[in-house]
N, C-alpha and C. Protein backbone atom coordinates (compact mmCIF):
# COMPACT_ATOMS: atom_id res chain seq x y z
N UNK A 1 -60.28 13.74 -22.22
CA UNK A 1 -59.37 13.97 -23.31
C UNK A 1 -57.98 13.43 -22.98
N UNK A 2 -57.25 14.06 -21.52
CA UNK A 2 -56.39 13.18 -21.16
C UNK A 2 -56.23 11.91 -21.40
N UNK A 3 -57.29 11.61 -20.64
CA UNK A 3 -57.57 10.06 -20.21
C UNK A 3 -56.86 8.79 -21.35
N UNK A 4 -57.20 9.44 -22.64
CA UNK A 4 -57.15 8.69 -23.72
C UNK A 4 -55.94 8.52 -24.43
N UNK A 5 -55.09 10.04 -23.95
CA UNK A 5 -53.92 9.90 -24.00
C UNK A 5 -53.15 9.22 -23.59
N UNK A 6 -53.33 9.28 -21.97
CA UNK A 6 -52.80 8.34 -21.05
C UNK A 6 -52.51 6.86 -21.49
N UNK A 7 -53.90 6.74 -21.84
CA UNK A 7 -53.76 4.93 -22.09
C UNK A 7 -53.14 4.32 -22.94
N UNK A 8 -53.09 5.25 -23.93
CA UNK A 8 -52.88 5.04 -25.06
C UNK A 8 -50.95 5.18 -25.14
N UNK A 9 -50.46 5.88 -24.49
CA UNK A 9 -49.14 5.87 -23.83
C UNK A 9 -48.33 5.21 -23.01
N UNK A 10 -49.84 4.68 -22.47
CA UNK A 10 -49.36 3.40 -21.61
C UNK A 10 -49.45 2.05 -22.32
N UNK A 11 -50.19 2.28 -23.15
CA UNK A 11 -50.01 0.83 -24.28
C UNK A 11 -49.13 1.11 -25.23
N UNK A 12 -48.44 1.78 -25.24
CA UNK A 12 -47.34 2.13 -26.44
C UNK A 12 -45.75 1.60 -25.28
N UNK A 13 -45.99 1.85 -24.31
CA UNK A 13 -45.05 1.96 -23.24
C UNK A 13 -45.00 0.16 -22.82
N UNK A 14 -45.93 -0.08 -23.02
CA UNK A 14 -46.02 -2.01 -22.71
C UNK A 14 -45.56 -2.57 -23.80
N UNK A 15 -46.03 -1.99 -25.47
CA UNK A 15 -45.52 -2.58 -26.41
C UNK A 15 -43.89 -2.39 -26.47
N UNK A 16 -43.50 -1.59 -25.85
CA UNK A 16 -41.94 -1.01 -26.32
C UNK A 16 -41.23 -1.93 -25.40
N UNK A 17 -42.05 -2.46 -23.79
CA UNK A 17 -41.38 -2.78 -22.81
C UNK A 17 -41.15 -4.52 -23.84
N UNK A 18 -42.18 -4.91 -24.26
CA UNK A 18 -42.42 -5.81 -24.61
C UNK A 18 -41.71 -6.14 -25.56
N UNK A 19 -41.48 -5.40 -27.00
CA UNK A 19 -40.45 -5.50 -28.09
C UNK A 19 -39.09 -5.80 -27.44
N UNK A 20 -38.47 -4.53 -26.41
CA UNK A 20 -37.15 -5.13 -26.03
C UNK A 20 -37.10 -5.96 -25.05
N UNK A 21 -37.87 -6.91 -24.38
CA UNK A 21 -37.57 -8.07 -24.00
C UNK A 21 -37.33 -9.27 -25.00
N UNK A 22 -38.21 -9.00 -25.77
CA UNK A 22 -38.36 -10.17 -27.39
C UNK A 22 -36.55 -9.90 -27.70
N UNK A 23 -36.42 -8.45 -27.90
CA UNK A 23 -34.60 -8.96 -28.44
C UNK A 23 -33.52 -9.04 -27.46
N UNK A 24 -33.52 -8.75 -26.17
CA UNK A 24 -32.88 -9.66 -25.48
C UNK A 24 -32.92 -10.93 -25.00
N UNK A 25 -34.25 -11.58 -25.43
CA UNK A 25 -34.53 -13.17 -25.31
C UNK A 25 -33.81 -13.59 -26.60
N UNK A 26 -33.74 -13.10 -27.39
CA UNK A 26 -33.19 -13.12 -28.93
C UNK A 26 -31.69 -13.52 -29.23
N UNK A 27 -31.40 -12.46 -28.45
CA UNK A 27 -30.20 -11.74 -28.81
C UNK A 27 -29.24 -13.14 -27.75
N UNK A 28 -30.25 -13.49 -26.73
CA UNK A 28 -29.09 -14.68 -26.11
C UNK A 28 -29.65 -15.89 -26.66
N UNK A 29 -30.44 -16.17 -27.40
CA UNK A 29 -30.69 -17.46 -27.86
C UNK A 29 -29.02 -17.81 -29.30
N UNK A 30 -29.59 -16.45 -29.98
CA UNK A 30 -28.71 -16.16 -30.50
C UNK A 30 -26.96 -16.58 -30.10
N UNK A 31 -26.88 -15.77 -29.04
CA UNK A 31 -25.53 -15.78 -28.13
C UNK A 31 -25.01 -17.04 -28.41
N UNK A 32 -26.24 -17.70 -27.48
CA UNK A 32 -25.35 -19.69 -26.88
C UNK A 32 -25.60 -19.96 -28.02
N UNK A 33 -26.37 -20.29 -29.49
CA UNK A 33 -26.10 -20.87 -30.87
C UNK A 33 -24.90 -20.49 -31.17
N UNK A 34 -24.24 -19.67 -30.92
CA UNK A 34 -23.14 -19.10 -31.93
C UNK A 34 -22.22 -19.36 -31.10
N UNK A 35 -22.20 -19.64 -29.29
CA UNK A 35 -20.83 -20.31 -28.86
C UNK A 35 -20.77 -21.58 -28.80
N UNK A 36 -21.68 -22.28 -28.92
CA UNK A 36 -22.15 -23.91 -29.35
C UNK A 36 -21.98 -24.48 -30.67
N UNK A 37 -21.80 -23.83 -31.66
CA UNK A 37 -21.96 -23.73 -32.88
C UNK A 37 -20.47 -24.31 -33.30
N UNK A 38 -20.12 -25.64 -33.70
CA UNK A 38 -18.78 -25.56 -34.35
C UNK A 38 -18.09 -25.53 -35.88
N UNK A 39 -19.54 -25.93 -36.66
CA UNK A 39 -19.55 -26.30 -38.04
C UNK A 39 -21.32 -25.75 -38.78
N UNK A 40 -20.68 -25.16 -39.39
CA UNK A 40 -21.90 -24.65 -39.90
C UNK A 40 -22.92 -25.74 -40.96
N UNK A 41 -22.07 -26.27 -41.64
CA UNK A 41 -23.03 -27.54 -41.82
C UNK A 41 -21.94 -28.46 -42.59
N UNK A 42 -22.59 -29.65 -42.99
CA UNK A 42 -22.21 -30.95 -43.41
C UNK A 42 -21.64 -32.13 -42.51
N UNK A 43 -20.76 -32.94 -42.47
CA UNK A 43 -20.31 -34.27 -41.75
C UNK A 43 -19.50 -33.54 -40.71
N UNK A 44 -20.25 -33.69 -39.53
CA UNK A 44 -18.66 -33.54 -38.13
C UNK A 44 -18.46 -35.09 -37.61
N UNK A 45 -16.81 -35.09 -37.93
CA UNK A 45 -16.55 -36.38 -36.75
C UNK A 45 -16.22 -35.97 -35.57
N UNK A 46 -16.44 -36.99 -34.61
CA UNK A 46 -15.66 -36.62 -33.66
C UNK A 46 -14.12 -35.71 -33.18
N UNK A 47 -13.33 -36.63 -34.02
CA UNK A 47 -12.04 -35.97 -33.91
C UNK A 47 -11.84 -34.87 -34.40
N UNK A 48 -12.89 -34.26 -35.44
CA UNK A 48 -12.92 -33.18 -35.64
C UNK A 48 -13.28 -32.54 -34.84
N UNK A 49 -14.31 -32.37 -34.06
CA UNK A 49 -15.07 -31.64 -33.23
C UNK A 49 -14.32 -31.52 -32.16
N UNK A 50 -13.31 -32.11 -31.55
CA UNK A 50 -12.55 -31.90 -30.42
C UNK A 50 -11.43 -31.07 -30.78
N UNK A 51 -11.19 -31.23 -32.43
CA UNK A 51 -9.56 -30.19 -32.78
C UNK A 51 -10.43 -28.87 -33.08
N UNK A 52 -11.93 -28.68 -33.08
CA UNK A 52 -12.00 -27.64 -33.54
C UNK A 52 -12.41 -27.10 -31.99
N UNK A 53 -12.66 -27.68 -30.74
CA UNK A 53 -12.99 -27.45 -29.79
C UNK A 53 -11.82 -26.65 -29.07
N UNK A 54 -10.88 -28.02 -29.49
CA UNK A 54 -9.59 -27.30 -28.93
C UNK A 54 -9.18 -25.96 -29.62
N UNK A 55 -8.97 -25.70 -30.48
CA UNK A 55 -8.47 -24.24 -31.55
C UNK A 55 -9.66 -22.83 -30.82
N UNK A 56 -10.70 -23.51 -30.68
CA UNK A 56 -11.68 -22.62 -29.97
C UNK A 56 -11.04 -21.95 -28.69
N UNK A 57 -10.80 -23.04 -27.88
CA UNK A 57 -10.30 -22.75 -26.50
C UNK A 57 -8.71 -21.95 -26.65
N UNK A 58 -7.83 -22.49 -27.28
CA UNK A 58 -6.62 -21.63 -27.76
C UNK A 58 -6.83 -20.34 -27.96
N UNK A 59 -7.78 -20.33 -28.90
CA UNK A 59 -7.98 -18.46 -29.57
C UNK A 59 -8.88 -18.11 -27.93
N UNK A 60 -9.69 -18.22 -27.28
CA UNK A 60 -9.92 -17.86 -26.19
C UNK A 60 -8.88 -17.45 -25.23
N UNK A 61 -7.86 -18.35 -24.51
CA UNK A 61 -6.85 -17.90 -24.13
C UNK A 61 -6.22 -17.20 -24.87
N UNK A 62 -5.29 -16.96 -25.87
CA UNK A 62 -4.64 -15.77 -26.43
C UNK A 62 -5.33 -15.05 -26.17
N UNK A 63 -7.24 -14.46 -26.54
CA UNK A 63 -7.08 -13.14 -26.43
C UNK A 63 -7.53 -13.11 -24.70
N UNK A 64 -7.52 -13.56 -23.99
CA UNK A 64 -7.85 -13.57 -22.54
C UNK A 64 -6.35 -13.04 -22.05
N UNK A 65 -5.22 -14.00 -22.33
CA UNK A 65 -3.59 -13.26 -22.20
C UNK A 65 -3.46 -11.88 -22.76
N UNK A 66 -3.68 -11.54 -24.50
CA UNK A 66 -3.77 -10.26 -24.87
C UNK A 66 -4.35 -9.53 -24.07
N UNK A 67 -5.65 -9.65 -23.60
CA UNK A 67 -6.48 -8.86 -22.72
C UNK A 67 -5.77 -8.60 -21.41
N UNK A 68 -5.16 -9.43 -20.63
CA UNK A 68 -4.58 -9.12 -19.17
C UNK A 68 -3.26 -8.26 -19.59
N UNK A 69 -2.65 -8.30 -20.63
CA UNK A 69 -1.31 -7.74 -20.73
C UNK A 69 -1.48 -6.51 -21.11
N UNK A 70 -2.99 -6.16 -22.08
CA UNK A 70 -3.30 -4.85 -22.49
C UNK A 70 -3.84 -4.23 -20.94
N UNK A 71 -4.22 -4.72 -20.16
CA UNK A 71 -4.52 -4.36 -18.70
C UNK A 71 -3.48 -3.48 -17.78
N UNK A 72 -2.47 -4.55 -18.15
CA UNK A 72 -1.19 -4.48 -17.35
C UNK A 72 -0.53 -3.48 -18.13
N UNK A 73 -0.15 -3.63 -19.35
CA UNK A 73 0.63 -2.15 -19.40
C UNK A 73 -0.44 -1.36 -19.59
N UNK A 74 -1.60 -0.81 -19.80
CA UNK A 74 -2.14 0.64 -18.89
C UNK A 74 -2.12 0.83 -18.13
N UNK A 75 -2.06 -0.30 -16.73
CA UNK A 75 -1.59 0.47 -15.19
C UNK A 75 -0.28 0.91 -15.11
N UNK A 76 0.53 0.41 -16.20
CA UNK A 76 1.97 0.78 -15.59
C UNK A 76 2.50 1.75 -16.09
N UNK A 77 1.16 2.18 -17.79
CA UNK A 77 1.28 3.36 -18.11
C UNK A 77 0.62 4.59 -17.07
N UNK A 78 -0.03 4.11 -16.79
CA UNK A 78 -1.50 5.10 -15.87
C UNK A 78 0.14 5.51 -14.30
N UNK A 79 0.84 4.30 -13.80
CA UNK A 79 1.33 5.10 -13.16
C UNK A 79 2.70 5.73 -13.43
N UNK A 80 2.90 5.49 -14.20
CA UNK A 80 4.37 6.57 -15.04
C UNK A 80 3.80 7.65 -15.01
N UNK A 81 2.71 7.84 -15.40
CA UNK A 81 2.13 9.22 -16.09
C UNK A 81 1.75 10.00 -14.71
N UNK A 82 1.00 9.21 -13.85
CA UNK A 82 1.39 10.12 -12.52
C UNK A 82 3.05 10.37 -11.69
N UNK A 83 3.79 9.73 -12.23
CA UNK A 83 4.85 9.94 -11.84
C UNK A 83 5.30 10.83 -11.90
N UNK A 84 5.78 10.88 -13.22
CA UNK A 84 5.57 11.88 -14.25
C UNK A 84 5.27 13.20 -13.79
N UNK A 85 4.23 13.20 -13.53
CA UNK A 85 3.44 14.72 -12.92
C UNK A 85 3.51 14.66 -11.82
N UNK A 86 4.07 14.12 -10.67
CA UNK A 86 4.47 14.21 -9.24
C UNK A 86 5.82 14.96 -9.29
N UNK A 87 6.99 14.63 -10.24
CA UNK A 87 8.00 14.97 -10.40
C UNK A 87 7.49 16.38 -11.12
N UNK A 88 7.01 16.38 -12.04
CA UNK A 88 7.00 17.54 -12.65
C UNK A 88 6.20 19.36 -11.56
N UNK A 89 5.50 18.63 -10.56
CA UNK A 89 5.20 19.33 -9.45
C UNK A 89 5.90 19.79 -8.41
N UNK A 90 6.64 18.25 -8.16
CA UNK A 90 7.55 18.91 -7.08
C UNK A 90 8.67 19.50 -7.71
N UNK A 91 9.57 19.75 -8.75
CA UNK A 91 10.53 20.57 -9.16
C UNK A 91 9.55 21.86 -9.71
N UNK A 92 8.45 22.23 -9.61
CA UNK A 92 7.88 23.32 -9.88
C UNK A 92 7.96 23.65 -8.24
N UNK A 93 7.54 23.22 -7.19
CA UNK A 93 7.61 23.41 -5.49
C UNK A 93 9.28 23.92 -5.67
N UNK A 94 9.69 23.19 -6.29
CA UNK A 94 11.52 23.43 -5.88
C UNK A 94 11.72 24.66 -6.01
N UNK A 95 11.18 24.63 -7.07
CA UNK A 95 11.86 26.61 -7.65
C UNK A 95 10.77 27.59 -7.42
N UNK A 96 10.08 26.95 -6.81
CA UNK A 96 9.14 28.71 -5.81
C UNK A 96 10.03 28.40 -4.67
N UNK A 97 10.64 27.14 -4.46
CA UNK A 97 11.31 27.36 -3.09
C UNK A 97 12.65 28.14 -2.97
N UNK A 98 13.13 27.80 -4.07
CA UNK A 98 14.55 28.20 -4.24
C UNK A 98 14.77 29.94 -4.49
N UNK A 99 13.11 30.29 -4.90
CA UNK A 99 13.03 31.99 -5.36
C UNK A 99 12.96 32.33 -4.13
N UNK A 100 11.87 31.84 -3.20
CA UNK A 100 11.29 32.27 -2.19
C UNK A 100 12.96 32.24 -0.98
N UNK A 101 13.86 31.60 -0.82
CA UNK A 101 14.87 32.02 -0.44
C UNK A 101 15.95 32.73 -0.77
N UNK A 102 15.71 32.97 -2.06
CA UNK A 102 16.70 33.95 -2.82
C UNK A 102 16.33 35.10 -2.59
N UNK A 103 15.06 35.53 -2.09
CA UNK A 103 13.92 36.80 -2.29
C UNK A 103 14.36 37.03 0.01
N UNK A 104 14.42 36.03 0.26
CA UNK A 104 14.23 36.30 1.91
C UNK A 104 15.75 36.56 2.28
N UNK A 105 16.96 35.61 1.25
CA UNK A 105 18.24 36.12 1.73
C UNK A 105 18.68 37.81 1.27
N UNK A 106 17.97 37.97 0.17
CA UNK A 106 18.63 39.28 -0.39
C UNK A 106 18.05 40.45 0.77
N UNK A 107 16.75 40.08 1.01
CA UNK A 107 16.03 41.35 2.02
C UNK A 107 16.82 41.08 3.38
N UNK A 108 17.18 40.22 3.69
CA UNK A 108 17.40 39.93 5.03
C UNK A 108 16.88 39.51 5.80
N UNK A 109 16.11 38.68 5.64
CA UNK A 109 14.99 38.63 6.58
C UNK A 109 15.29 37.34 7.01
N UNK A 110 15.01 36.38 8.03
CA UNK A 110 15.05 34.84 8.38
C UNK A 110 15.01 33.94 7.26
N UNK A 111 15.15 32.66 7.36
CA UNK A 111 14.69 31.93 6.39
C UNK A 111 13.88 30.79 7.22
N UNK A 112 12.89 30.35 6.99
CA UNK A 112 12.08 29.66 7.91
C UNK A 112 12.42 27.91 7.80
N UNK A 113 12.38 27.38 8.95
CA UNK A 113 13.17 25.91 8.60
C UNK A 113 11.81 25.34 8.15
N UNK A 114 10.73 25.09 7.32
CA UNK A 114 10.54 24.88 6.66
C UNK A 114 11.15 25.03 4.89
N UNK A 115 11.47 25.97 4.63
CA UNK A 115 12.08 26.13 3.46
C UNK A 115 13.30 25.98 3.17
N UNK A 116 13.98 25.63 4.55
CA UNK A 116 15.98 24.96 3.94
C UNK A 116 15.67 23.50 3.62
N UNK A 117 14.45 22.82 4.20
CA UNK A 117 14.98 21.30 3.42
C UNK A 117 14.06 21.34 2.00
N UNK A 118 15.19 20.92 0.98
CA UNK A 118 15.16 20.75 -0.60
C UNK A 118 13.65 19.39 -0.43
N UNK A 119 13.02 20.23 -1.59
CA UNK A 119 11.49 19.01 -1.92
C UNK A 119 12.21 18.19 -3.04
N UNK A 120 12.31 16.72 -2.59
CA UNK A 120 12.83 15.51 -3.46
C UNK A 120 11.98 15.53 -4.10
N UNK A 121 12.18 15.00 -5.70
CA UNK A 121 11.75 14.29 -6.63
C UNK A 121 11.54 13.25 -7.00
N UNK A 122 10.04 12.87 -6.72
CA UNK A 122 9.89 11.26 -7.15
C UNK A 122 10.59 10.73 -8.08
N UNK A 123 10.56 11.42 -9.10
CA UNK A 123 10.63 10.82 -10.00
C UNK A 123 12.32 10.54 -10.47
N UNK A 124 12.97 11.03 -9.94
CA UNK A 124 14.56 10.88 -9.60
C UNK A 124 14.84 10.58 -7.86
N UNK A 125 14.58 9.89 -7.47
CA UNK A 125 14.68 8.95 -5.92
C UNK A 125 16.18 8.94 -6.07
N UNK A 126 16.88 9.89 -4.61
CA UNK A 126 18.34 9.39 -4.50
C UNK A 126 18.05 8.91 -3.37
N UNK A 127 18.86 7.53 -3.71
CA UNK A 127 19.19 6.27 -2.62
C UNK A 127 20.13 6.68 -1.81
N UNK A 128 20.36 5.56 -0.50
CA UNK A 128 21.22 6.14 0.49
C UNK A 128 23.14 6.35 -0.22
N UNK A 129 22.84 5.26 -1.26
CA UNK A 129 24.32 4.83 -1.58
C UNK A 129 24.89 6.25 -2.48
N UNK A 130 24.12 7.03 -3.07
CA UNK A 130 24.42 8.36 -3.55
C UNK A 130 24.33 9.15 -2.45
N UNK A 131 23.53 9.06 -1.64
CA UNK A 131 24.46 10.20 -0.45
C UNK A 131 25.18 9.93 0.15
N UNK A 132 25.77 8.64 0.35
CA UNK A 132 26.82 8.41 1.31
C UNK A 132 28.35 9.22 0.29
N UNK A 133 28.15 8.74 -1.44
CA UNK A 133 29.42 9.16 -2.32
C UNK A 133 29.38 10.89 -2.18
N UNK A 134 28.07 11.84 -2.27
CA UNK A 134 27.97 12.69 -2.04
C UNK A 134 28.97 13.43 -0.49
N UNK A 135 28.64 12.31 0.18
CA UNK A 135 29.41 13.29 1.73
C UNK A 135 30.51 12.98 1.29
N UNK A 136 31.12 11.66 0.53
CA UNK A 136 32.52 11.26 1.01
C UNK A 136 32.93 12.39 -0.02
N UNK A 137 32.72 13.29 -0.87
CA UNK A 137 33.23 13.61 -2.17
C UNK A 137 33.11 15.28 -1.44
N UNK A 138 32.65 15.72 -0.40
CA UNK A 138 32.47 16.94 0.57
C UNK A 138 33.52 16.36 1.12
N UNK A 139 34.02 15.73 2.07
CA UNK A 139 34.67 15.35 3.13
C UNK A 139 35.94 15.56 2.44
N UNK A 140 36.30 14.97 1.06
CA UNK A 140 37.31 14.82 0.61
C UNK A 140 37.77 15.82 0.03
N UNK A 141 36.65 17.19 -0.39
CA UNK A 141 36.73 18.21 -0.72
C UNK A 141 37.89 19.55 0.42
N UNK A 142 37.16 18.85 2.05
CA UNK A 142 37.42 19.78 3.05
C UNK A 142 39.00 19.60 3.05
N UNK A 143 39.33 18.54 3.11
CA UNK A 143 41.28 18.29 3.53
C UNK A 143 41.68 18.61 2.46
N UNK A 144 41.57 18.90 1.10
CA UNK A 144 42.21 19.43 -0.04
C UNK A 144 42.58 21.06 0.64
N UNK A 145 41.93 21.87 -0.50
CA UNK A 145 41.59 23.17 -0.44
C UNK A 145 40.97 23.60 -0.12
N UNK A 146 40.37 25.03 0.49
CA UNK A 146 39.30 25.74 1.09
C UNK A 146 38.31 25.85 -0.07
N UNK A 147 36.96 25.67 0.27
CA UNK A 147 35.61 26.10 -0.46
C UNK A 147 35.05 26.64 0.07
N UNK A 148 34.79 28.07 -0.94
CA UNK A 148 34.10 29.36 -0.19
C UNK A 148 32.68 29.12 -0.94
N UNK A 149 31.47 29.27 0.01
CA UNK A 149 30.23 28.82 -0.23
C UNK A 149 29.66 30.12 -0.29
N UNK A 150 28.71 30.45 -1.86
CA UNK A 150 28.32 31.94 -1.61
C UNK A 150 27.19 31.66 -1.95
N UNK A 151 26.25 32.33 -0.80
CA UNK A 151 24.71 32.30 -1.17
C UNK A 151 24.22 33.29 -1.70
């Protein structure tokens, strides 16, 4: 009773293997006619056939350029957007850091030198040339007037 099933599944399974080879033999015969193809019918001259060869190859490059530039700005979107969320992490790190010493100065307790240096932000990078104006603008602070620093 099996048996008959079987075969019979297995010849359904050869015909099916068989149908979709027929339309991918198809489907590229198809293909190269239609990139070979320059005039669908009546008189081609030559000089025609080379301006329409050429216009072929043009619209190929444009969208080959369109295509690399649509490439290019998604990576440069893809890495903003992690930027983006690097910054938006580490100023979330900042302010558990900034609680977590507000919480250890009020009790009294140490503050661990892990947690006095400030977590930079990618996504705002200060260069050396802003901290150098930063000290000079402290320095210039000290010979004025006294600044009382309250934590």
């Amino acid at each position: 009773m099996y048996g008959d099933l079987g075969r019979g599944l297995g010849q359904l399974t050869e015909l099916d293997l068989r149908t979709a080879r027929w339309q991918v033999e198809d489907s590229r015969k198809r293909a190269s006619r239609r990139q070979a193809r320059l005039q669908f019918g009546g008189e081609l001259r030559a000089a025609r056939a080379h301006e329409l060869r050429a216009e072929k190859a043009e619209l190929k490059a444009r969208k080959l350029a369109a295509t690399e530039a649509r490439v290019a700005r998604q990576a440069i979107n893809r890495a903003r957007n992690q930027l983006k969320r690097a910054g938006i992490e580490a100023r979330k790190e900042e302010r558990a850091r900034k609680n977590m010493l507000t919480q250890l100065y009020e009790e009294g307790l140490p503050i661990p030198p892990e947690l006095e240096l400030p977590i930079p932000d990618p996504e705002h990078p200060q260069s050396e040339s802003e901290g150098q104006f930063e000290g000079e603008s402290e320095r210039g602070s000290e010979r004025g007037s006294e600044e009382v620093i309250v934590l």
